[in-house]
PDB file of N, CA and C in Angstrom:
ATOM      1  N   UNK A   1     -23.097 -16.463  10.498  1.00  0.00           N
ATOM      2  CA  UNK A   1     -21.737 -16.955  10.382  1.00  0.00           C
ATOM      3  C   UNK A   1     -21.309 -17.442  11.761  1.00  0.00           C
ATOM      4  N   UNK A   2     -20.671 -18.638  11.673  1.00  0.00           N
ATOM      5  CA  UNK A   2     -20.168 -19.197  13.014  1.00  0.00           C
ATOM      6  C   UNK A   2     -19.435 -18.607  13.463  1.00  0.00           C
ATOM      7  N   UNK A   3     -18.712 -18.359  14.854  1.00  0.00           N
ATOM      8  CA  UNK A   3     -17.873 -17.327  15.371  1.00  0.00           C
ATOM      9  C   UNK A   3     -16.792 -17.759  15.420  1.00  0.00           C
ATOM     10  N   UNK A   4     -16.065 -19.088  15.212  1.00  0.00           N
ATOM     11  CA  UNK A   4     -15.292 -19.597  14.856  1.00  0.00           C
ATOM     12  C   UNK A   4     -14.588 -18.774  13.221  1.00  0.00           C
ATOM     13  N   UNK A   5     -15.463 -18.974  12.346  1.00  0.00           N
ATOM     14  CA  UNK A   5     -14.794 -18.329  10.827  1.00  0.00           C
ATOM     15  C   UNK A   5     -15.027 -16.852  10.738  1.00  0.00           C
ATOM     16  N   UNK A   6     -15.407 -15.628  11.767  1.00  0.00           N
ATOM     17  CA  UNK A   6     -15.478 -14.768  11.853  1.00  0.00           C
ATOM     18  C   UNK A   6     -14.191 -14.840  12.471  1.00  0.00           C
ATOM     19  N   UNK A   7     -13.512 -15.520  13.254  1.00  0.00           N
ATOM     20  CA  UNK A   7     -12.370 -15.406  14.275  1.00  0.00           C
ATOM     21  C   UNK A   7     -11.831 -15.381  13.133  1.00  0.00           C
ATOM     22  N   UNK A   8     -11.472 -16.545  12.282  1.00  0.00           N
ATOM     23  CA  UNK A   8     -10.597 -16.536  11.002  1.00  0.00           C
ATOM     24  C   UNK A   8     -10.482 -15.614  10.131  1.00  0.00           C
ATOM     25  N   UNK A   9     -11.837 -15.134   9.915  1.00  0.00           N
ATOM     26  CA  UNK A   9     -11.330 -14.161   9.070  1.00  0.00           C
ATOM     27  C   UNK A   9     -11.035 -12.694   9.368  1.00  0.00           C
ATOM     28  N   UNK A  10     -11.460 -12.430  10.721  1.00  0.00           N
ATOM     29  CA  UNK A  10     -10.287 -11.401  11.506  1.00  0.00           C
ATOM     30  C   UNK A  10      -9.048 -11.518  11.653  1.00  0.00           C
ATOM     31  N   UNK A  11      -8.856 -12.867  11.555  1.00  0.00           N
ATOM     32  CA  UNK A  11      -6.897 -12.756  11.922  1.00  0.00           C
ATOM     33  C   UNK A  11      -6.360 -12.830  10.307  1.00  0.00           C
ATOM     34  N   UNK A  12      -6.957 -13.241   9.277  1.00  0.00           N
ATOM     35  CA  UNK A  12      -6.549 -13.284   7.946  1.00  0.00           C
ATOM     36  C   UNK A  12      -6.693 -11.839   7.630  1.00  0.00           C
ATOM     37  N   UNK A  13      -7.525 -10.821   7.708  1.00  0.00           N
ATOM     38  CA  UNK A  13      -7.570  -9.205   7.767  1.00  0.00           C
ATOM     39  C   UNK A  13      -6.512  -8.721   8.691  1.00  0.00           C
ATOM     40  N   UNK A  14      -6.059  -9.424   9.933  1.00  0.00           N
ATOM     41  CA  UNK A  14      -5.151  -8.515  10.305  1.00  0.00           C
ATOM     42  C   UNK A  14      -3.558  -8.710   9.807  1.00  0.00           C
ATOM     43  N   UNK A  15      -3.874 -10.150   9.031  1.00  0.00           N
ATOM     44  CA  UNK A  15      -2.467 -10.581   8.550  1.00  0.00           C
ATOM     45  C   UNK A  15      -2.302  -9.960   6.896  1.00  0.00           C
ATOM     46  N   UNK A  16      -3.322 -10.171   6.449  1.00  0.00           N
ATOM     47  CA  UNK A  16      -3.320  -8.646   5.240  1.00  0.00           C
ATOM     48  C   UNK A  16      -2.867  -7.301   5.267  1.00  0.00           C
ATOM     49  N   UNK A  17      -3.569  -7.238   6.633  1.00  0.00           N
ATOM     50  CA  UNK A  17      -3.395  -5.458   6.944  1.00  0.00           C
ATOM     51  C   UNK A  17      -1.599  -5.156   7.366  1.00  0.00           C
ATOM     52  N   UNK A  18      -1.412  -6.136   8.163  1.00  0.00           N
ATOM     53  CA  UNK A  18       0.256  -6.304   8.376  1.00  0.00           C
ATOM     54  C   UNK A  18       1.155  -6.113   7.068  1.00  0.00           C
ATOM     55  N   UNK A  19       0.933  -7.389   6.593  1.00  0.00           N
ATOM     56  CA  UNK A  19       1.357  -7.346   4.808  1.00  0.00           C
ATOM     57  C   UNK A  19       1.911  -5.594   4.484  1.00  0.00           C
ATOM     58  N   UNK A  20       0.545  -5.179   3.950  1.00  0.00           N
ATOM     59  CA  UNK A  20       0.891  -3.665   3.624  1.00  0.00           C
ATOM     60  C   UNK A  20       1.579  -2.904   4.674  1.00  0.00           C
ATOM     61  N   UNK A  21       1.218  -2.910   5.324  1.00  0.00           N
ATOM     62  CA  UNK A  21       1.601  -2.154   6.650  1.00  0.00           C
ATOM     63  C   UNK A  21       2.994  -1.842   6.521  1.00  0.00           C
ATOM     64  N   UNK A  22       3.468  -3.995   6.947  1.00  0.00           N
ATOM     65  CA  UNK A  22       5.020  -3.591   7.102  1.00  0.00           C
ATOM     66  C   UNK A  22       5.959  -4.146   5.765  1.00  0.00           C
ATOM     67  N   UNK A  23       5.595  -4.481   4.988  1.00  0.00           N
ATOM     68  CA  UNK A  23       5.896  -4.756   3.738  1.00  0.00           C
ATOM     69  C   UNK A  23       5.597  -3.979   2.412  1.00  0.00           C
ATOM     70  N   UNK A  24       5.475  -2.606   2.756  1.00  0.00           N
ATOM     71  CA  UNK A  24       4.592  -1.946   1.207  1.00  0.00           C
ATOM     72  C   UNK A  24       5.414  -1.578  -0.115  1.00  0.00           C
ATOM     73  N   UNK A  25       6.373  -2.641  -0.066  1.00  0.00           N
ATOM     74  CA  UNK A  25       6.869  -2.577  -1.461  1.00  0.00           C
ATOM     75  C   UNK A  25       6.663  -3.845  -2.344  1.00  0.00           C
ATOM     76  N   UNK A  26       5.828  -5.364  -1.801  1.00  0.00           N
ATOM     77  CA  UNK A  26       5.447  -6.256  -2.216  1.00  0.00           C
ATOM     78  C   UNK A  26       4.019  -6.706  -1.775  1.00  0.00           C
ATOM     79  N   UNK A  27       3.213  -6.073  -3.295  1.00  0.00           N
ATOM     80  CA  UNK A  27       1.974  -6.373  -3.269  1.00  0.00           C
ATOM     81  C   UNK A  27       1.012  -5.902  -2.996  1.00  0.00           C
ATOM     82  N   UNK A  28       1.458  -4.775  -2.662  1.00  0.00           N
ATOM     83  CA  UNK A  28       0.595  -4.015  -1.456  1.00  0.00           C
ATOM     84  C   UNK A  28      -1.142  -3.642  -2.539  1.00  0.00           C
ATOM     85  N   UNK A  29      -1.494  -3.557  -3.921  1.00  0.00           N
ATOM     86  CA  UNK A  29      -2.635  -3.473  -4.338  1.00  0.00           C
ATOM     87  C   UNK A  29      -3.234  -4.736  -3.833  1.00  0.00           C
ATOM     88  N   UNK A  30      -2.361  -6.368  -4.002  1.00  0.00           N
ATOM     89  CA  UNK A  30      -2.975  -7.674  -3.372  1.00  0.00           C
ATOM     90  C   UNK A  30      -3.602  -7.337  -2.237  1.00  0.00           C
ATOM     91  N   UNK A  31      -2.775  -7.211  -0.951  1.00  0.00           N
ATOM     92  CA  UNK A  31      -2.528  -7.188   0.163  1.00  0.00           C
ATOM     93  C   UNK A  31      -4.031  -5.958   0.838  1.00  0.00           C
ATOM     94  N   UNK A  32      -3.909  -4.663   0.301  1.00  0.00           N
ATOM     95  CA  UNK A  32      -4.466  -3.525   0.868  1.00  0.00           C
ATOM     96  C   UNK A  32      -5.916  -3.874  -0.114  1.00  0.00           C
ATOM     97  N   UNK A  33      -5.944  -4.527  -1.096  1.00  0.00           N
ATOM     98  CA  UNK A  33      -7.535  -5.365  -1.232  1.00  0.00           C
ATOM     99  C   UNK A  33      -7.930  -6.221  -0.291  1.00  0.00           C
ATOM    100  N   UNK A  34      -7.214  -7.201  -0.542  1.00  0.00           N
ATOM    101  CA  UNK A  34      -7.737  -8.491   0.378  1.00  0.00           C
ATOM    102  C   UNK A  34      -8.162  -7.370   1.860  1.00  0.00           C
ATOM    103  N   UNK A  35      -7.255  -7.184   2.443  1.00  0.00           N
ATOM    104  CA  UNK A  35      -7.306  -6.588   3.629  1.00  0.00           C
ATOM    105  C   UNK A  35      -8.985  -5.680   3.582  1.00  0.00           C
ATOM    106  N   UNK A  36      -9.439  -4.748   2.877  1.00  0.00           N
ATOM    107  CA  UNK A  36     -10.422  -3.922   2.833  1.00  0.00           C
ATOM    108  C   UNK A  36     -11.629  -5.071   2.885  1.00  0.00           C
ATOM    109  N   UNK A  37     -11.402  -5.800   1.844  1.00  0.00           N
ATOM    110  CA  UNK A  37     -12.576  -7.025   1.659  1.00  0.00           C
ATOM    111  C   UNK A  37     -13.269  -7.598   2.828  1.00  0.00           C
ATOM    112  N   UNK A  38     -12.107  -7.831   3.489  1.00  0.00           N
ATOM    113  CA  UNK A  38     -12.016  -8.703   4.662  1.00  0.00           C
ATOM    114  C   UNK A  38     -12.564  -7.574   6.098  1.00  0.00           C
ATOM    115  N   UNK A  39     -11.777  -7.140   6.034  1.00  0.00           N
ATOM    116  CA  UNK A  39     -12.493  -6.131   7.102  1.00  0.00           C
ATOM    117  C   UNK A  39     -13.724  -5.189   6.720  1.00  0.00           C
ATOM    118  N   UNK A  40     -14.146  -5.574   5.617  1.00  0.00           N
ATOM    119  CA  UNK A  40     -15.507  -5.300   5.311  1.00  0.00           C
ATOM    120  C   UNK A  40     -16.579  -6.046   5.933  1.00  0.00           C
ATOM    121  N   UNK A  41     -16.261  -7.490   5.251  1.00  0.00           N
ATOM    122  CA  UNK A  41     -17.071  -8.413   5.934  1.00  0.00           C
ATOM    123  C   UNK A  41     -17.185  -8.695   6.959  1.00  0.00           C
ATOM    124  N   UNK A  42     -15.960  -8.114   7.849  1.00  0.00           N
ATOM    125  CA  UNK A  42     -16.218  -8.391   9.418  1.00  0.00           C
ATOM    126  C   UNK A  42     -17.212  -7.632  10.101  1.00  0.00           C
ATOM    127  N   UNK A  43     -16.869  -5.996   9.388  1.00  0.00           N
ATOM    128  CA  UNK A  43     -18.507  -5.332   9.750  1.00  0.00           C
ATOM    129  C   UNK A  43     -19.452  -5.435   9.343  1.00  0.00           C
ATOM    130  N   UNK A  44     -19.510  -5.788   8.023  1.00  0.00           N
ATOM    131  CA  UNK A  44     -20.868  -6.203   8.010  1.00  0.00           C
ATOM    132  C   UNK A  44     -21.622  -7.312   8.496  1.00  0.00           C
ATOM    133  N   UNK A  45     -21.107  -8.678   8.955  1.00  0.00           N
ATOM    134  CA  UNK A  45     -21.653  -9.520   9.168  1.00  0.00           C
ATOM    135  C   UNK A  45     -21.109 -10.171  10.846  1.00  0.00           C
ATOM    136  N   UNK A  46     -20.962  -8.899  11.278  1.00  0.00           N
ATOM    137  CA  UNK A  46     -20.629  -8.983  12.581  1.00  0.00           C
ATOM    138  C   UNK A  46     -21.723  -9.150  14.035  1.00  0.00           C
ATOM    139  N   UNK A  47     -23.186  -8.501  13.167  1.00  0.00           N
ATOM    140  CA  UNK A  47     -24.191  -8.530  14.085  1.00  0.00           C
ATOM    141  C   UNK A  47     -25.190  -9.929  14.081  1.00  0.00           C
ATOM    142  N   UNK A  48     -24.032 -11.130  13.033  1.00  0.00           N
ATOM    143  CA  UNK A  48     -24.845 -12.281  12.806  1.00  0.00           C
ATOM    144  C   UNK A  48     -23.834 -13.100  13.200  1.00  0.00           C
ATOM    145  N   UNK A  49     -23.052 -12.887  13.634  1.00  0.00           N
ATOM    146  CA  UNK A  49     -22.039 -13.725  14.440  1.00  0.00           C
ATOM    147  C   UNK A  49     -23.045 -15.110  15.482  1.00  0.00           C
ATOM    148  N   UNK A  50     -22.960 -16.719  15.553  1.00  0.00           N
ATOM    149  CA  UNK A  50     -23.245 -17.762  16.245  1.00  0.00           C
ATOM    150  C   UNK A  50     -22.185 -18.634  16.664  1.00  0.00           C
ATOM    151  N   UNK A  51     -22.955 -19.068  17.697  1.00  0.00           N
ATOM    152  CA  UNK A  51     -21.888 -20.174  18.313  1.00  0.00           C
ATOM    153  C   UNK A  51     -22.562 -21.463  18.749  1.00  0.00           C
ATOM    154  N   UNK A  52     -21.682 -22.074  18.706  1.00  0.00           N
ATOM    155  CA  UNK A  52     -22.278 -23.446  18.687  1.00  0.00           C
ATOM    156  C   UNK A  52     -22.073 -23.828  20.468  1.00  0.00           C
ATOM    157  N   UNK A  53     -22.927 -24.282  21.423  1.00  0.00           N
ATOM    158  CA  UNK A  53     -22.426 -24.287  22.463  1.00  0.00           C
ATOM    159  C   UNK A  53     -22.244 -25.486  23.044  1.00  0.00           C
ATOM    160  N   UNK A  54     -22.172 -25.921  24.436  1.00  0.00           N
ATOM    161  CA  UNK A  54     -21.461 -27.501  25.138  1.00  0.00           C
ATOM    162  C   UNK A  54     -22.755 -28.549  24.648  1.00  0.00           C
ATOM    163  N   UNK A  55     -24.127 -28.199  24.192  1.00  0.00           N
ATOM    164  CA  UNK A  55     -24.794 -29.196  24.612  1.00  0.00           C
ATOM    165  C   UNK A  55     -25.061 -29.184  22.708  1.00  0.00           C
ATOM    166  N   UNK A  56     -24.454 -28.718  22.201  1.00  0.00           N
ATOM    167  CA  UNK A  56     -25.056 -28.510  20.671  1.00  0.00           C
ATOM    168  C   UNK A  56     -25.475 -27.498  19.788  1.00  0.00           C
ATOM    169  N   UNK A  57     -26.403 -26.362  20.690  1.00  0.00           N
ATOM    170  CA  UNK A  57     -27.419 -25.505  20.271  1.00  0.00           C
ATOM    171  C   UNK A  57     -26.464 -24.417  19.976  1.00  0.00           C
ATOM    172  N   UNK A  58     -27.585 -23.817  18.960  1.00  0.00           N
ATOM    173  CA  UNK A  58     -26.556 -22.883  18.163  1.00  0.00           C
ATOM    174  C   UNK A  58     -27.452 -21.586  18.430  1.00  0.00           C
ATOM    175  N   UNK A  59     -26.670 -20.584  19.190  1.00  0.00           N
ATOM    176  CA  UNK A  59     -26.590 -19.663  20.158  1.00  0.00           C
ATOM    177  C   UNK A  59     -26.739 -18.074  19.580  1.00  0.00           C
ATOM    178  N   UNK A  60     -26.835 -16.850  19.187  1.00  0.00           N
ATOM    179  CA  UNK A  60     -26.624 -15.815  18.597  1.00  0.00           C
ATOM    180  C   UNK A  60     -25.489 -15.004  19.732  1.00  0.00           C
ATOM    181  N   UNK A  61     -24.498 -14.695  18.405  1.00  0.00           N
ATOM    182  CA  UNK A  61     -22.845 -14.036  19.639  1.00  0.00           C
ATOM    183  C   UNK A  61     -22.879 -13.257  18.694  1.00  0.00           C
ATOM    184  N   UNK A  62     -23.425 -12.316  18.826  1.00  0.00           N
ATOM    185  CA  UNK A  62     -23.579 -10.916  17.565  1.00  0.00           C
ATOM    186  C   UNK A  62     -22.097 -10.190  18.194  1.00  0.00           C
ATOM    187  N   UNK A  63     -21.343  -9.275  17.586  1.00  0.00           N
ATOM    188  CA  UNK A  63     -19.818  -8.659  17.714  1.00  0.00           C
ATOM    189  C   UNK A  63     -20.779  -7.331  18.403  1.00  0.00           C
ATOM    190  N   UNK A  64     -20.196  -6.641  19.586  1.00  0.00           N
ATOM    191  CA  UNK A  64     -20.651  -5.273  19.818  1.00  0.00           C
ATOM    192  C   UNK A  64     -20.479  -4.337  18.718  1.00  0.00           C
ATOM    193  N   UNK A  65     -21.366  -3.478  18.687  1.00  0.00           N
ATOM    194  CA  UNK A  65     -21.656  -2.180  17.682  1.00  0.00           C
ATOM    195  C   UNK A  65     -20.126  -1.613  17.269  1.00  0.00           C
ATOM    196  N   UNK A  66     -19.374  -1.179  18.869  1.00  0.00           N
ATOM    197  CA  UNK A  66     -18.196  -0.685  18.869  1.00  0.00           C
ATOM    198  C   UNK A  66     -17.140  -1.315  18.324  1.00  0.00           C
ATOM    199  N   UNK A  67     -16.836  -2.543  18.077  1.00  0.00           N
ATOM    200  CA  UNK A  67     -16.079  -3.444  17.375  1.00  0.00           C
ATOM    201  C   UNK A  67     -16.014  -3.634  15.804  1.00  0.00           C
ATOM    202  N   UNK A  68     -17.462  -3.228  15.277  1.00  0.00           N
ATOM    203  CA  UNK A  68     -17.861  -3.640  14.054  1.00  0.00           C
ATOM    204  C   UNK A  68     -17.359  -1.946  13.743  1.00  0.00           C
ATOM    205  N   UNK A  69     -17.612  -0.622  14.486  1.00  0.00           N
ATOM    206  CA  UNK A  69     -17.505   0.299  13.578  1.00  0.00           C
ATOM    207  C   UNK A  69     -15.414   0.206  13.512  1.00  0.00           C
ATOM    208  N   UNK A  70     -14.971  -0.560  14.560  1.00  0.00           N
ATOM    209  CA  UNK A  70     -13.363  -0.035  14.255  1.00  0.00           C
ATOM    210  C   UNK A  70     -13.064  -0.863  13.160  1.00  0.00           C
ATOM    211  N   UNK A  71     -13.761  -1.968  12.885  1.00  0.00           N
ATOM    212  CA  UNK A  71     -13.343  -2.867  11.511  1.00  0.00           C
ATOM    213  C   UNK A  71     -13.671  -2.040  10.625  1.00  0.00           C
ATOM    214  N   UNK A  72     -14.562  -1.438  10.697  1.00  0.00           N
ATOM    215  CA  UNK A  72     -15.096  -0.365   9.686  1.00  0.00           C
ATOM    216  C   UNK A  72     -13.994   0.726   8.881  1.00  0.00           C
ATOM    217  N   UNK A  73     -13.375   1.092  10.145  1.00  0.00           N
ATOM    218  CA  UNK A  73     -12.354   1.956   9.920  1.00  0.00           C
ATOM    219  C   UNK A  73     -11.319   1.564   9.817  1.00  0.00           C
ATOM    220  N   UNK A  74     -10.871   0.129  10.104  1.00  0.00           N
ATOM    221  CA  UNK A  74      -9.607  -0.405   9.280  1.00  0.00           C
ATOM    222  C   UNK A  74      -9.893  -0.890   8.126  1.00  0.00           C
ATOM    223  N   UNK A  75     -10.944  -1.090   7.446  1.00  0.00           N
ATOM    224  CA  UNK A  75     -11.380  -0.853   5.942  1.00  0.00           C
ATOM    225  C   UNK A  75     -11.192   0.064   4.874  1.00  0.00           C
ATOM    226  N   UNK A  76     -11.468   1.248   5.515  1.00  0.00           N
ATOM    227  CA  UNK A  76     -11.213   2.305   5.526  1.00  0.00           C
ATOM    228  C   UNK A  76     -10.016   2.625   4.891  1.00  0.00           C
ATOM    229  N   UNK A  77      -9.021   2.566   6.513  1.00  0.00           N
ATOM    230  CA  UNK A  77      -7.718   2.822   6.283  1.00  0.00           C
ATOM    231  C   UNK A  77      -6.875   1.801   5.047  1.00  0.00           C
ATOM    232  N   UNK A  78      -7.678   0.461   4.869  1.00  0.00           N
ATOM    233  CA  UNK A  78      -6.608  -0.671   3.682  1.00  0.00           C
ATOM    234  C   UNK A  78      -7.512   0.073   2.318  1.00  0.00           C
ATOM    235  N   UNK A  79      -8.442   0.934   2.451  1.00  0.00           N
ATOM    236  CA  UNK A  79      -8.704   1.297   1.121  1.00  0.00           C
ATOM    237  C   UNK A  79      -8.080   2.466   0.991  1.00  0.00           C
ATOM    238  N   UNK A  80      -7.400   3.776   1.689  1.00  0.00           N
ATOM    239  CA  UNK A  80      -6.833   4.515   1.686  1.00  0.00           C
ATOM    240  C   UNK A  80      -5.335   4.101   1.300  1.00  0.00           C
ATOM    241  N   UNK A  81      -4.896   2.810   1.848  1.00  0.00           N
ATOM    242  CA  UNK A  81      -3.448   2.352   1.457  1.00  0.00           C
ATOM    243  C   UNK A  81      -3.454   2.078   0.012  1.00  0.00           C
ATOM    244  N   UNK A  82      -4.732   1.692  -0.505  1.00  0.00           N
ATOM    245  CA  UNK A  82      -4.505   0.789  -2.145  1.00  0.00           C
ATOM    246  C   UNK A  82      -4.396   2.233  -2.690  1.00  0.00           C
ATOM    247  N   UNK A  83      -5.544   3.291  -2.495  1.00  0.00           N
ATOM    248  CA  UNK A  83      -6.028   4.637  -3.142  1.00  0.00           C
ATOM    249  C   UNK A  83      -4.684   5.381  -3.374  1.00  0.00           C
ATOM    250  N   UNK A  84      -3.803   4.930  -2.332  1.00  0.00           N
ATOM    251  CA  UNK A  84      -2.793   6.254  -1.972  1.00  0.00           C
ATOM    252  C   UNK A  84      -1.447   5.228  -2.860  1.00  0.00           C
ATOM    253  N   UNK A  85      -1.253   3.994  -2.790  1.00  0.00           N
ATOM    254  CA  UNK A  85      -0.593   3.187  -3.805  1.00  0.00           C
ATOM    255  C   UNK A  85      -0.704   2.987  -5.164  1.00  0.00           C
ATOM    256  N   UNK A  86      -2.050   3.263  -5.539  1.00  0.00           N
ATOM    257  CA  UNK A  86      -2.082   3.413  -6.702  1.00  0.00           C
ATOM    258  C   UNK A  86      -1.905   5.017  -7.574  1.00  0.00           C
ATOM    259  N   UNK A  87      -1.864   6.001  -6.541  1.00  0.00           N
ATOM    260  CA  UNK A  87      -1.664   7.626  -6.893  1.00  0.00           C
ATOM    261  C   UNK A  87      -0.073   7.469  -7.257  1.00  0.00           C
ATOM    262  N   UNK A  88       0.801   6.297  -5.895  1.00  0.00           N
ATOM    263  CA  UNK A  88       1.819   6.576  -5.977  1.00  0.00           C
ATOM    264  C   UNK A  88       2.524   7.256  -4.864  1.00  0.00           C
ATOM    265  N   UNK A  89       1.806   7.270  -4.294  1.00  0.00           N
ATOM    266  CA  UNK A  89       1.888   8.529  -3.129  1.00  0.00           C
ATOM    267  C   UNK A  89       2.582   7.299  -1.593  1.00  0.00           C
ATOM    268  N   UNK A  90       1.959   6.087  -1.799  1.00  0.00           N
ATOM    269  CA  UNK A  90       2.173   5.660  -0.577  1.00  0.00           C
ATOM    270  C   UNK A  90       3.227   3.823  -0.865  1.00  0.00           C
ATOM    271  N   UNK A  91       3.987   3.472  -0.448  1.00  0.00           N
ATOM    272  CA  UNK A  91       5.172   3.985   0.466  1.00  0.00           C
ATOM    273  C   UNK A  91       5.899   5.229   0.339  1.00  0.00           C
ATOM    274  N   UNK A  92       6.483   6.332   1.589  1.00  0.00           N
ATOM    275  CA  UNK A  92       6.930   7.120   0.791  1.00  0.00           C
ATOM    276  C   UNK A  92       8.226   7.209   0.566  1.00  0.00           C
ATOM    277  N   UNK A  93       8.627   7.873  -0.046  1.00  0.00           N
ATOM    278  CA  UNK A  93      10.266   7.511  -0.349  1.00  0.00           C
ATOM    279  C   UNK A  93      10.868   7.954   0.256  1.00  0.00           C
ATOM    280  N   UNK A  94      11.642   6.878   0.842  1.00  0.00           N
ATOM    281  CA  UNK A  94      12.827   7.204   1.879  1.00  0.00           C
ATOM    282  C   UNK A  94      14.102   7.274   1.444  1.00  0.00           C
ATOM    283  N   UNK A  95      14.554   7.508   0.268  1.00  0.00           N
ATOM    284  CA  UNK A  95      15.765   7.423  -0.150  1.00  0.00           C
ATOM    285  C   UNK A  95      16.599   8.360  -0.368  1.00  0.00           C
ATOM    286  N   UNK A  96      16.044   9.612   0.214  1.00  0.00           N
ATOM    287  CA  UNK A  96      16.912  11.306   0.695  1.00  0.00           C
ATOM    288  C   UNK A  96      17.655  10.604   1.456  1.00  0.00           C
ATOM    289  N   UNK A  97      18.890  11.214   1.245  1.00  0.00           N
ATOM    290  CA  UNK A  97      20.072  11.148   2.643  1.00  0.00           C
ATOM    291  C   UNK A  97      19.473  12.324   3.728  1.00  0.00           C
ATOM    292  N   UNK A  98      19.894  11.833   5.164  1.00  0.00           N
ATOM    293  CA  UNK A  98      19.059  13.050   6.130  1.00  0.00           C
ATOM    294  C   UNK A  98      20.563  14.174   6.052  1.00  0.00           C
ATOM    295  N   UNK A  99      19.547  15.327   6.847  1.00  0.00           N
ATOM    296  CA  UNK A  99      20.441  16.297   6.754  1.00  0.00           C
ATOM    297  C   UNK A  99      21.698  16.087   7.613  1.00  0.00           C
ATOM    298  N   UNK A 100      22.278  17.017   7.111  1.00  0.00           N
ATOM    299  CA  UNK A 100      23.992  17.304   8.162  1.00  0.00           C
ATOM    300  C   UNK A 100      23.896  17.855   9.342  1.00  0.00           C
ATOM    301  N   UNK A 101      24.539  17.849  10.347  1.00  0.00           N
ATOM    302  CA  UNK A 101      24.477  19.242  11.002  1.00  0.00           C
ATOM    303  C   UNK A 101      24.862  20.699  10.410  1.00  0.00           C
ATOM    304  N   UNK A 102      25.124  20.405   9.376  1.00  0.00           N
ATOM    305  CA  UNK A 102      25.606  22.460   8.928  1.00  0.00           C
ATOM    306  C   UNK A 102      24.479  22.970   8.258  1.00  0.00           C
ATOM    307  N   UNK A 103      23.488  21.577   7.944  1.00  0.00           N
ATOM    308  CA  UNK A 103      22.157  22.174   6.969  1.00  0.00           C
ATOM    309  C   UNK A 103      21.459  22.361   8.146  1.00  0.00           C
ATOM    310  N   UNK A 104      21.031  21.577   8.930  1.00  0.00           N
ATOM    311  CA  UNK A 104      20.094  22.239  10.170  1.00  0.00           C
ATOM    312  C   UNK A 104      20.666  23.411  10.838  1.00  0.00           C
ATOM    313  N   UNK A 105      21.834  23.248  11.238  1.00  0.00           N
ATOM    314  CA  UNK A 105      21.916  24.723  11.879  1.00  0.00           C
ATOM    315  C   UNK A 105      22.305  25.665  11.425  1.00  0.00           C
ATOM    316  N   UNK A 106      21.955  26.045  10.069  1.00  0.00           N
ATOM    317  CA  UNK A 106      22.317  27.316   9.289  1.00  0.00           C
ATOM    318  C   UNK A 106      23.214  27.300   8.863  1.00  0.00           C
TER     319      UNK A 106
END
């Protein structure tokens, strides 16, 4: 894969991962898929990363080990967002009023 559409499709995974992130009341099964998909493929096909260079030749720009395992784990984490959205469990509900001061201090 050229390192050009590996670039792309890291910033389209991180604009997925945003999505859910800061939006998790629209879409978020869309959003926390795409996102897993995507940062799947970045680790996996991170150690075949090429580039095309000044004179033409097409070069091997493999992603370091350490890069491919944190995509790994933001995979991870957008499959934990769908897992935990589809339980129900995740956004959580914020719609308690917070306490008073007479409930916290006894």
């Amino acid at each position: 894969m050229y390192q050009r559409y590996y670039f792309a499709l890291a910033v389209g995974a991180t604009l997925l991962t945003a999505a859910w992130l800061f939006r998790p009341d629209e879409r978020t099964t869309i959003t926390s898929f795409g996102a897993f998909v995507s940062w799947s493929l970045t680790a996996l096909v991170g150690g075949e990363v090429e580039r095309v260079t000044s004179d033409g030749s097409v070069v091997a720009a493999p992603v370091p080990a350490e890069v491919r395992w944190l995509t790994f784990l933001f995979a991870l984490l957008s499959l934990l967002a769908l897992i935990l959205y589809t339980v129900g469990v995740y956004p959580p509900n914020t719609d308690d009023e917070p306490l008073s001061d007479s409930q916290t201090n006894g």
